[in-house]
PDB file of N, CA and C in Angstrom:
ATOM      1  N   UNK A   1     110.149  26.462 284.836  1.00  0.00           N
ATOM      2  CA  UNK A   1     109.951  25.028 284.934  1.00  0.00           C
ATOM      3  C   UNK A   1     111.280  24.310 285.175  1.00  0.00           C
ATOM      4  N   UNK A   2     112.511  24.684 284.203  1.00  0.00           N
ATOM      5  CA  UNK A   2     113.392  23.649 284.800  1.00  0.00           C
ATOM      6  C   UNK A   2     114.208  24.242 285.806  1.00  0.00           C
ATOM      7  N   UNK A   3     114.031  25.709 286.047  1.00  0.00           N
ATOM      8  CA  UNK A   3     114.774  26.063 287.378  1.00  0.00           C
ATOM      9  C   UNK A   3     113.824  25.348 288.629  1.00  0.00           C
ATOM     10  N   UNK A   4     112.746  25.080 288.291  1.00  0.00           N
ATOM     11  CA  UNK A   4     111.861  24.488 289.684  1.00  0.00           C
ATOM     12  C   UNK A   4     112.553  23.295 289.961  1.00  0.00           C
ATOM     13  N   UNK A   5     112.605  22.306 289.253  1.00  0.00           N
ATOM     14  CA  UNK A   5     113.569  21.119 288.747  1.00  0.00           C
ATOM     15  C   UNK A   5     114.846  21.175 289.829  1.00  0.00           C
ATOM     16  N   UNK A   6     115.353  22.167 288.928  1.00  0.00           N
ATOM     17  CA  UNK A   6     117.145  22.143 289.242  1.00  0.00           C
ATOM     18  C   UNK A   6     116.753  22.443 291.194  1.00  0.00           C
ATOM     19  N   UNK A   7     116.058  23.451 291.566  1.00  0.00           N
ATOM     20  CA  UNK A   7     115.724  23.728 293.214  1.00  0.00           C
ATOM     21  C   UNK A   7     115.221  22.507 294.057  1.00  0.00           C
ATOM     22  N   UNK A   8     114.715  21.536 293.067  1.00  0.00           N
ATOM     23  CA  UNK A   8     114.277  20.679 294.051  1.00  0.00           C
ATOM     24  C   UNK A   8     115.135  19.545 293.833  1.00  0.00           C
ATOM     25  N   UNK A   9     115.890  19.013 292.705  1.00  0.00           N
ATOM     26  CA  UNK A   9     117.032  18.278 293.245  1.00  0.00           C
ATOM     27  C   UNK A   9     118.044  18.924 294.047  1.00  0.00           C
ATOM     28  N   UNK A  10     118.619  20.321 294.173  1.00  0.00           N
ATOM     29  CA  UNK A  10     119.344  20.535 294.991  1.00  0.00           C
ATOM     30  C   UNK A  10     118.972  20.338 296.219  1.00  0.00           C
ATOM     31  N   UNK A  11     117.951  20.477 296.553  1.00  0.00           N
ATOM     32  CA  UNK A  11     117.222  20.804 297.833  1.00  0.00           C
ATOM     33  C   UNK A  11     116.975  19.231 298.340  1.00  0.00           C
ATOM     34  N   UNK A  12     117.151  18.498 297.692  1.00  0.00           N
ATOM     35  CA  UNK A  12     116.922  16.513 297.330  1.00  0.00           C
ATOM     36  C   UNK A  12     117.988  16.450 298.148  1.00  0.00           C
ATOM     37  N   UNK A  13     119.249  16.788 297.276  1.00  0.00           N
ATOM     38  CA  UNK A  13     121.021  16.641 297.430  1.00  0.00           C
ATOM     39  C   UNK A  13     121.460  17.090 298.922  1.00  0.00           C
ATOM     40  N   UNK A  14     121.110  18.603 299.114  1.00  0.00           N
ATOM     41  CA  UNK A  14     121.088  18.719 300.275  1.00  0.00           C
ATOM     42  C   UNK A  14     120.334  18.248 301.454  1.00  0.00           C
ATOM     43  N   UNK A  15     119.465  17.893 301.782  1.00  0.00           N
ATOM     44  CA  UNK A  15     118.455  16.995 302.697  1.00  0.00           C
ATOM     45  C   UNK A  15     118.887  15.602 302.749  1.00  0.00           C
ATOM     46  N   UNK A  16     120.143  14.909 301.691  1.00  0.00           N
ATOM     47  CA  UNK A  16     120.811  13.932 302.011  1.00  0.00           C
ATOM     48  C   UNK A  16     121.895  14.202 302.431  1.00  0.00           C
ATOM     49  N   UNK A  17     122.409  15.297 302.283  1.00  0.00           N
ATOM     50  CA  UNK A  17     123.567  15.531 302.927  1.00  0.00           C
ATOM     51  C   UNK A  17     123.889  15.799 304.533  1.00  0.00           C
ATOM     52  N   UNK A  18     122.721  16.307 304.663  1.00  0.00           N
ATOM     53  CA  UNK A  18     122.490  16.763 306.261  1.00  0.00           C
ATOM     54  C   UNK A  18     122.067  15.261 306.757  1.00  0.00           C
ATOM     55  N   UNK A  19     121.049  14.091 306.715  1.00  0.00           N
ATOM     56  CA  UNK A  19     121.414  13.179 307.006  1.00  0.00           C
ATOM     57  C   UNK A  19     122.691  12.243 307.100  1.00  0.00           C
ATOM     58  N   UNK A  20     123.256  12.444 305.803  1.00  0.00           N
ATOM     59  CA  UNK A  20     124.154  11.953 306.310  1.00  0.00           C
ATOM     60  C   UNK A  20     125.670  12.457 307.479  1.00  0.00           C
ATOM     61  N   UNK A  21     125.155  13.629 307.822  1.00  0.00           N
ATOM     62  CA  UNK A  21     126.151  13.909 308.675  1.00  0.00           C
ATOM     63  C   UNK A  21     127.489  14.172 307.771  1.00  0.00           C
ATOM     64  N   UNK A  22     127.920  14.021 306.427  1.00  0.00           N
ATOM     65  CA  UNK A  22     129.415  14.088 306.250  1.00  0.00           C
ATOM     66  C   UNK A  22     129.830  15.453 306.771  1.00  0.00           C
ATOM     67  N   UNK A  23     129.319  16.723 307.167  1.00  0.00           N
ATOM     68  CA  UNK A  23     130.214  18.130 307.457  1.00  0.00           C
ATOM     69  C   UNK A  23     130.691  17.317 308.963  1.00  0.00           C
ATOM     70  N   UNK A  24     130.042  16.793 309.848  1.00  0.00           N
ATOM     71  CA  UNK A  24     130.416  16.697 310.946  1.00  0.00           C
ATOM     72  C   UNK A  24     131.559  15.413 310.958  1.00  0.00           C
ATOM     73  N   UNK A  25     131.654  14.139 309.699  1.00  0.00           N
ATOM     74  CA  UNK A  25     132.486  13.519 309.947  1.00  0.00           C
ATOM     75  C   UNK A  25     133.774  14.251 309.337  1.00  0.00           C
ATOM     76  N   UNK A  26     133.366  15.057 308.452  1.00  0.00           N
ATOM     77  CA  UNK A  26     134.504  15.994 307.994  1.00  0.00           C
ATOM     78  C   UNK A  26     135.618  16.703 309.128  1.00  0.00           C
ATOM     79  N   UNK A  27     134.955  17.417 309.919  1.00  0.00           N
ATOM     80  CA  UNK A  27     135.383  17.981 311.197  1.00  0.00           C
ATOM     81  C   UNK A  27     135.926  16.835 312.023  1.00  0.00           C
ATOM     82  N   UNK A  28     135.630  16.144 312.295  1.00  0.00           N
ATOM     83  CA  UNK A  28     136.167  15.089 313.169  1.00  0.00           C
ATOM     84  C   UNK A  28     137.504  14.178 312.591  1.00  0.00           C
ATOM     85  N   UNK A  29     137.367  14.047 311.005  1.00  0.00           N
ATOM     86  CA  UNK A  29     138.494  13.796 310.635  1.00  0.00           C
ATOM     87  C   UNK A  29     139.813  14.730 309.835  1.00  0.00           C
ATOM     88  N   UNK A  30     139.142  16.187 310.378  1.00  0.00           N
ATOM     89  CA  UNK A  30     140.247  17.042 310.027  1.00  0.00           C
ATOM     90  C   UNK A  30     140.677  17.539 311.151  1.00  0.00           C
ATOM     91  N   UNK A  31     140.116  16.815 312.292  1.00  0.00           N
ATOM     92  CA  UNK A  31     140.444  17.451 313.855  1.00  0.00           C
ATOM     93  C   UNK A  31     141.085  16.330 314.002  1.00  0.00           C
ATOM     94  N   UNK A  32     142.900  16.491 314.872  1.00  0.00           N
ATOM     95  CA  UNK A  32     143.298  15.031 315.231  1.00  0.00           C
ATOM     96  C   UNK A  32     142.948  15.108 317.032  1.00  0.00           C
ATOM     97  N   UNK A  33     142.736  15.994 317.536  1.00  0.00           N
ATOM     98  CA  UNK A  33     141.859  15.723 319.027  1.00  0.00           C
ATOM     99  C   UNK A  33     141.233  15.290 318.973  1.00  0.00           C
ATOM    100  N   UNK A  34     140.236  15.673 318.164  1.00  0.00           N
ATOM    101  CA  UNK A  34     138.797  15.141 318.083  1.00  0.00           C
ATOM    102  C   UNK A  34     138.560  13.580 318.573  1.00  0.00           C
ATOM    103  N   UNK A  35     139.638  12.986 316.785  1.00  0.00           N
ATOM    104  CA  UNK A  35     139.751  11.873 316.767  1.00  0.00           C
ATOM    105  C   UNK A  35     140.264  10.994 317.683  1.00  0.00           C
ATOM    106  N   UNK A  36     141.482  11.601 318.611  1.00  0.00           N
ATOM    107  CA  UNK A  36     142.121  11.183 319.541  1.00  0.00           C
ATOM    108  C   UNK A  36     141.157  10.813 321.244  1.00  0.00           C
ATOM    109  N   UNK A  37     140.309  11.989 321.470  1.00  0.00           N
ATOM    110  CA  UNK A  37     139.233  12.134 322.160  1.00  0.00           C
ATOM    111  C   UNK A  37     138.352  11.160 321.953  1.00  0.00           C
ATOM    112  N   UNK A  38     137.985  11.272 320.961  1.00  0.00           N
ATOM    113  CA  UNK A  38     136.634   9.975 320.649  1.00  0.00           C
ATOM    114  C   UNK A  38     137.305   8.519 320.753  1.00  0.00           C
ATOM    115  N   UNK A  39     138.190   8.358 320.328  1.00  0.00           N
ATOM    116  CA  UNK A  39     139.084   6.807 320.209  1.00  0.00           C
ATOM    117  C   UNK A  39     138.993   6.513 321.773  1.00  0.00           C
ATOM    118  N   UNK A  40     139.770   7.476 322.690  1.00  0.00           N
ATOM    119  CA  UNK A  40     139.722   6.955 323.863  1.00  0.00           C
ATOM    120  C   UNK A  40     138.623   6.985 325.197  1.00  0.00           C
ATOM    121  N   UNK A  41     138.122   7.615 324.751  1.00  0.00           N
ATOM    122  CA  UNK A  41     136.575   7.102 324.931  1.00  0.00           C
ATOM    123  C   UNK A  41     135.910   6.233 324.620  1.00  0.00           C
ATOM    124  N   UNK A  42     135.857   5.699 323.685  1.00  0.00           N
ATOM    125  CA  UNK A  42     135.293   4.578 323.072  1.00  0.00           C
ATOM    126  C   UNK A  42     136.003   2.972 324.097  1.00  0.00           C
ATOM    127  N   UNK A  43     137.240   3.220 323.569  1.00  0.00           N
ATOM    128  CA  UNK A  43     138.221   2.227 324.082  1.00  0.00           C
ATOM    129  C   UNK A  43     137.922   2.019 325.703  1.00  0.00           C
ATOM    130  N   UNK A  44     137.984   3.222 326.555  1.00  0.00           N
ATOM    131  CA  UNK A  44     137.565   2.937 327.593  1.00  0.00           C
ATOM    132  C   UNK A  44     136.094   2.695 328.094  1.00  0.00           C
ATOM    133  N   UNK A  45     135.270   2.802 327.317  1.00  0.00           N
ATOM    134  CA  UNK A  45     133.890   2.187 327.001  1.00  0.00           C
ATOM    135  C   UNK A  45     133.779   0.807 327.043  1.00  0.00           C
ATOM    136  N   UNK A  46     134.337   0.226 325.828  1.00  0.00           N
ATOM    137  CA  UNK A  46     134.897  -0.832 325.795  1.00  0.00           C
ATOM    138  C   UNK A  46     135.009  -1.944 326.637  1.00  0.00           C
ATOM    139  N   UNK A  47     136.254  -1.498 327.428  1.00  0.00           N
ATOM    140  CA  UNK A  47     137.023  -1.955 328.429  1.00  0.00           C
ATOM    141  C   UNK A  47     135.810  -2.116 329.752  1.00  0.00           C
ATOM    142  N   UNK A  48     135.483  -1.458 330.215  1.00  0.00           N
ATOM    143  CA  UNK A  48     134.704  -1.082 331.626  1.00  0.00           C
ATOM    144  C   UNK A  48     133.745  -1.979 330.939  1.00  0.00           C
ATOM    145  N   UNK A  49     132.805  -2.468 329.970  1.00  0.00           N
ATOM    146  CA  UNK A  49     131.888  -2.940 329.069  1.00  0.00           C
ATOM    147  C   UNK A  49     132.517  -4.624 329.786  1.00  0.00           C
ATOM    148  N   UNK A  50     132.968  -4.683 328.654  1.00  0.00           N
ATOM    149  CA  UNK A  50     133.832  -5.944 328.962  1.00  0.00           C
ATOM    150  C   UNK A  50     134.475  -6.547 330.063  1.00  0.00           C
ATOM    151  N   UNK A  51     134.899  -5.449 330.972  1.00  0.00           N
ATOM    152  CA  UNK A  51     134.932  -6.438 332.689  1.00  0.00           C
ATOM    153  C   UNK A  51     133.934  -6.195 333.251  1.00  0.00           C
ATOM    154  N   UNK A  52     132.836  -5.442 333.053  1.00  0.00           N
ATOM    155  CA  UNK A  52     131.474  -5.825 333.767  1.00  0.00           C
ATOM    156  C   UNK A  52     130.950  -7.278 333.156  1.00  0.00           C
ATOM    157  N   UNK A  53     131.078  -7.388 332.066  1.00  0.00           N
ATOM    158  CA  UNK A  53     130.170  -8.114 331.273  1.00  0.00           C
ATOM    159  C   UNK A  53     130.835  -9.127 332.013  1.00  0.00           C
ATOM    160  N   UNK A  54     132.168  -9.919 331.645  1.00  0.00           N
ATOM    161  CA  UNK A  54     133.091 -11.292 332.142  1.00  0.00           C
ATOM    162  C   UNK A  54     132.263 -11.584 333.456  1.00  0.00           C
ATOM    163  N   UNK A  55     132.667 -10.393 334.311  1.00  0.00           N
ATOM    164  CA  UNK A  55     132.441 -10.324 336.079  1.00  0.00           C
ATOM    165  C   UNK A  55     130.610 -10.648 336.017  1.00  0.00           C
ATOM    166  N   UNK A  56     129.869 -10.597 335.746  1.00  0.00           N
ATOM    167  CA  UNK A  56     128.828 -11.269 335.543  1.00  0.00           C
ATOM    168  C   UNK A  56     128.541 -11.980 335.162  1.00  0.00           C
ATOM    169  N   UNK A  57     129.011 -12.802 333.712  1.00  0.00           N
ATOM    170  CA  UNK A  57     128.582 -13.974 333.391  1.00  0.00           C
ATOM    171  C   UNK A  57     129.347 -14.876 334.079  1.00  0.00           C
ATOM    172  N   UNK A  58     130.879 -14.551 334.294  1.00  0.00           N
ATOM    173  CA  UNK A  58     131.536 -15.718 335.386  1.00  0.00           C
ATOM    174  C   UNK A  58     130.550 -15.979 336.976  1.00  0.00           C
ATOM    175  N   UNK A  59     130.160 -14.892 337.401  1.00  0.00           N
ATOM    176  CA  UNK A  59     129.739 -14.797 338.747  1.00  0.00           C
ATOM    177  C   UNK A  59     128.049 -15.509 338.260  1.00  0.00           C
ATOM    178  N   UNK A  60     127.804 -15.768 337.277  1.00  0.00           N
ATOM    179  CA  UNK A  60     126.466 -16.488 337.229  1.00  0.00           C
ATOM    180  C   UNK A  60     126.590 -18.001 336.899  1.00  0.00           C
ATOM    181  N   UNK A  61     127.946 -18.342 336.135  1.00  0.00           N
ATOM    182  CA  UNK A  61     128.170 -19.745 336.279  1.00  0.00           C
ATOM    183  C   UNK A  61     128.843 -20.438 337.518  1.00  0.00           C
ATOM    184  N   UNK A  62     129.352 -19.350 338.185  1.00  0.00           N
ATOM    185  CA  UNK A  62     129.930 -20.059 339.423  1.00  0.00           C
ATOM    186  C   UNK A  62     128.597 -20.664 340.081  1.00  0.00           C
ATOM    187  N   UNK A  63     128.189 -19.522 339.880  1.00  0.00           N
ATOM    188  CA  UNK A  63     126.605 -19.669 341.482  1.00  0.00           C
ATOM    189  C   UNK A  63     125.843 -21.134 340.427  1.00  0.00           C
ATOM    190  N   UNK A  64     125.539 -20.834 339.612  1.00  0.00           N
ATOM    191  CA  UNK A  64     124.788 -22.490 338.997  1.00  0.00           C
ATOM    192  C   UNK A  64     125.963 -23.905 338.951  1.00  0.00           C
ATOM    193  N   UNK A  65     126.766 -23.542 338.992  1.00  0.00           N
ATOM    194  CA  UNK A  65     127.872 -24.768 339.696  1.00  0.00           C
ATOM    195  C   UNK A  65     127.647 -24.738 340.721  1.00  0.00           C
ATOM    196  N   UNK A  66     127.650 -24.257 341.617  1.00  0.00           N
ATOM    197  CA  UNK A  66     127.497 -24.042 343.377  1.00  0.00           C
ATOM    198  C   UNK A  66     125.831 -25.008 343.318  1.00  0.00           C
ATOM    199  N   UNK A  67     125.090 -24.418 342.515  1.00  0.00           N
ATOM    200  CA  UNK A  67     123.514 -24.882 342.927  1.00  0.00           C
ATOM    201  C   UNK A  67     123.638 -26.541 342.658  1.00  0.00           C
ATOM    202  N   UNK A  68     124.639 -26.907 341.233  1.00  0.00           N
ATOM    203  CA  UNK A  68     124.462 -28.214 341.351  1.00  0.00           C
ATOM    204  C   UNK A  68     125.455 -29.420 342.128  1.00  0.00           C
ATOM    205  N   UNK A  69     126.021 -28.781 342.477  1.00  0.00           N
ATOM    206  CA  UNK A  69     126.923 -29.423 343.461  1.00  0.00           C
ATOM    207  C   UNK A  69     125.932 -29.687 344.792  1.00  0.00           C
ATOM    208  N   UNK A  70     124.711 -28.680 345.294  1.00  0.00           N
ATOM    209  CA  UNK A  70     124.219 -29.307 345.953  1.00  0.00           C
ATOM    210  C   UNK A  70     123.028 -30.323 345.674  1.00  0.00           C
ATOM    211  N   UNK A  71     122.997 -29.988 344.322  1.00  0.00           N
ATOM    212  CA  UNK A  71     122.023 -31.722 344.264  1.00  0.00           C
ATOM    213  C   UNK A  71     122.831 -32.812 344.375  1.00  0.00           C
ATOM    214  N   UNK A  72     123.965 -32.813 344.653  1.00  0.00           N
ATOM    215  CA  UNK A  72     124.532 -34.309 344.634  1.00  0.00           C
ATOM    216  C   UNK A  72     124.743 -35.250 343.758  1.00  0.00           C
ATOM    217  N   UNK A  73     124.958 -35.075 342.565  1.00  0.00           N
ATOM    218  CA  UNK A  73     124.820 -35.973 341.301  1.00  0.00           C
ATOM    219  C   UNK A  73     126.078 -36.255 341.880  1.00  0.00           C
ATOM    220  N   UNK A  74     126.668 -37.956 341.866  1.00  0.00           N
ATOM    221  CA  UNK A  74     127.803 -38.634 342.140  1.00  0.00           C
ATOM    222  C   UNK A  74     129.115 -38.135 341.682  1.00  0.00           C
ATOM    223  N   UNK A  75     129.010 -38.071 340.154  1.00  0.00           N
ATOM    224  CA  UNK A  75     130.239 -38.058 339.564  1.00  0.00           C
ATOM    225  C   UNK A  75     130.043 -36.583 338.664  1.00  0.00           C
ATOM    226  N   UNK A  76     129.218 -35.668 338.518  1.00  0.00           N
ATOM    227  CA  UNK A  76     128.960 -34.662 338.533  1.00  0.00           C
ATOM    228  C   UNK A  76     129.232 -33.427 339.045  1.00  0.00           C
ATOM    229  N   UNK A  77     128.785 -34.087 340.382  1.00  0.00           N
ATOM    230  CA  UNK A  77     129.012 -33.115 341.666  1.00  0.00           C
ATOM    231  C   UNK A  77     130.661 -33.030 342.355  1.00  0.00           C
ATOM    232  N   UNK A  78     130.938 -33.752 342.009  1.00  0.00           N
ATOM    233  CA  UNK A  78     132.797 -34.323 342.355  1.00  0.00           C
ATOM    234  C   UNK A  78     133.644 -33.140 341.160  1.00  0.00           C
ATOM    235  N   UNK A  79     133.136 -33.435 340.304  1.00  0.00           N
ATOM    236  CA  UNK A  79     133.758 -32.803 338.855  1.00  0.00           C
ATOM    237  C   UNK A  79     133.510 -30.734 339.121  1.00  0.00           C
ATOM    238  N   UNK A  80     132.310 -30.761 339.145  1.00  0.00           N
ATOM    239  CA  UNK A  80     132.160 -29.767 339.192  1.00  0.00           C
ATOM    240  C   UNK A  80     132.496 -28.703 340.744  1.00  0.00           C
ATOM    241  N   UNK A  81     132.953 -29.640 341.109  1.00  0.00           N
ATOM    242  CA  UNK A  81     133.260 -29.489 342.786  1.00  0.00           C
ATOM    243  C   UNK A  81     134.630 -28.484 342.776  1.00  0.00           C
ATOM    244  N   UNK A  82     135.373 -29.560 341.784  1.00  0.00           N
ATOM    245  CA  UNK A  82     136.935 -29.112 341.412  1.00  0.00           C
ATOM    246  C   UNK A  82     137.128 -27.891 341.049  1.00  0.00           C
ATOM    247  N   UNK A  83     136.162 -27.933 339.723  1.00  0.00           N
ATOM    248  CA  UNK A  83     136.079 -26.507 339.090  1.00  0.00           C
ATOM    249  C   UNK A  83     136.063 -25.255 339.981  1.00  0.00           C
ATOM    250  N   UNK A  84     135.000 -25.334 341.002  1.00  0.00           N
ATOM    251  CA  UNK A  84     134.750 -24.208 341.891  1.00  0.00           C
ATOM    252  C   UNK A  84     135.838 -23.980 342.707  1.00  0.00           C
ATOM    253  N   UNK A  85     136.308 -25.157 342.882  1.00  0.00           N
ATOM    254  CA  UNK A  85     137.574 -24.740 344.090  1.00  0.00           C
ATOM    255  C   UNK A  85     138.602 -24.250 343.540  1.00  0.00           C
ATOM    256  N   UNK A  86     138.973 -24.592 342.389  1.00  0.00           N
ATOM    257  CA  UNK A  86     140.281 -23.514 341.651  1.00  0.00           C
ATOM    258  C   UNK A  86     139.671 -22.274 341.288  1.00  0.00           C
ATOM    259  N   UNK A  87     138.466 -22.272 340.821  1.00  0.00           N
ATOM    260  CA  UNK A  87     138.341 -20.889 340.495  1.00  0.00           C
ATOM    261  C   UNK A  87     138.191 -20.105 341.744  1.00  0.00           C
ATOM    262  N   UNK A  88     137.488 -20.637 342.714  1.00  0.00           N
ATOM    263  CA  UNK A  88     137.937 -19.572 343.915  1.00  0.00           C
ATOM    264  C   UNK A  88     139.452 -19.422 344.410  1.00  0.00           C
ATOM    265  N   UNK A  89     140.068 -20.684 344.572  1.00  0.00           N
ATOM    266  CA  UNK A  89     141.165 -20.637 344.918  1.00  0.00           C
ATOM    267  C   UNK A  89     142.183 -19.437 343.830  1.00  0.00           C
ATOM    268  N   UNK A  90     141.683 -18.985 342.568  1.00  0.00           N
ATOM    269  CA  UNK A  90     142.332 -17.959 341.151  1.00  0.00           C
ATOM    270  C   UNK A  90     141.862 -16.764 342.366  1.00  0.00           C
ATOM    271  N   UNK A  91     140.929 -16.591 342.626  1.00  0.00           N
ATOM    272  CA  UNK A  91     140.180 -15.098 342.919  1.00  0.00           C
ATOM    273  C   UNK A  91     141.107 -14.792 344.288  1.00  0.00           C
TER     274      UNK A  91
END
């Protein structure tokens, strides 16, 4: 009876352990490649992430500045006129 006990909290202990992955973060932080490998990967993840992302949301406010510049709002369309022309004039 209490060896049944003691087998099934171990067996508890272990089945959280394997979720949680610690042997494999173990390895990764006793490996300094590993760590070095994964960092710059990530980082360049990152990076490529982040100038796609800019390069699209800029390239979607240009074009809806562009759209209202042709409705013609007076003092709107003047303003936002400016904007477009330096930012193309940056590119």
């Amino acid at each position: 009876m209490f060896n049944k006990k003691i087998n099934k909290k171990i067996d508890n202990i272990n089945e959280k352990i394997d979720k949680s992955r610690i042997v494999e973060i173990s390895y990764i932080i006793g490996n300094k490649k590993e760590i070095i490998k994964r960092n710059l990967l990530a980082g360049i993840s990152r990076g490529i992430g982040i100038g796609i992302g800019i390069t699209l949301i800029s390239s979607a406010i240009v074009y809806l500045l562009q759209k209202i510049i042709k409705l013609n709002i007076p003092v709107l369309g003047e303003y936002i006129a400016d904007i477009v022309a330096i930012v193309k004039g940056n590119l």
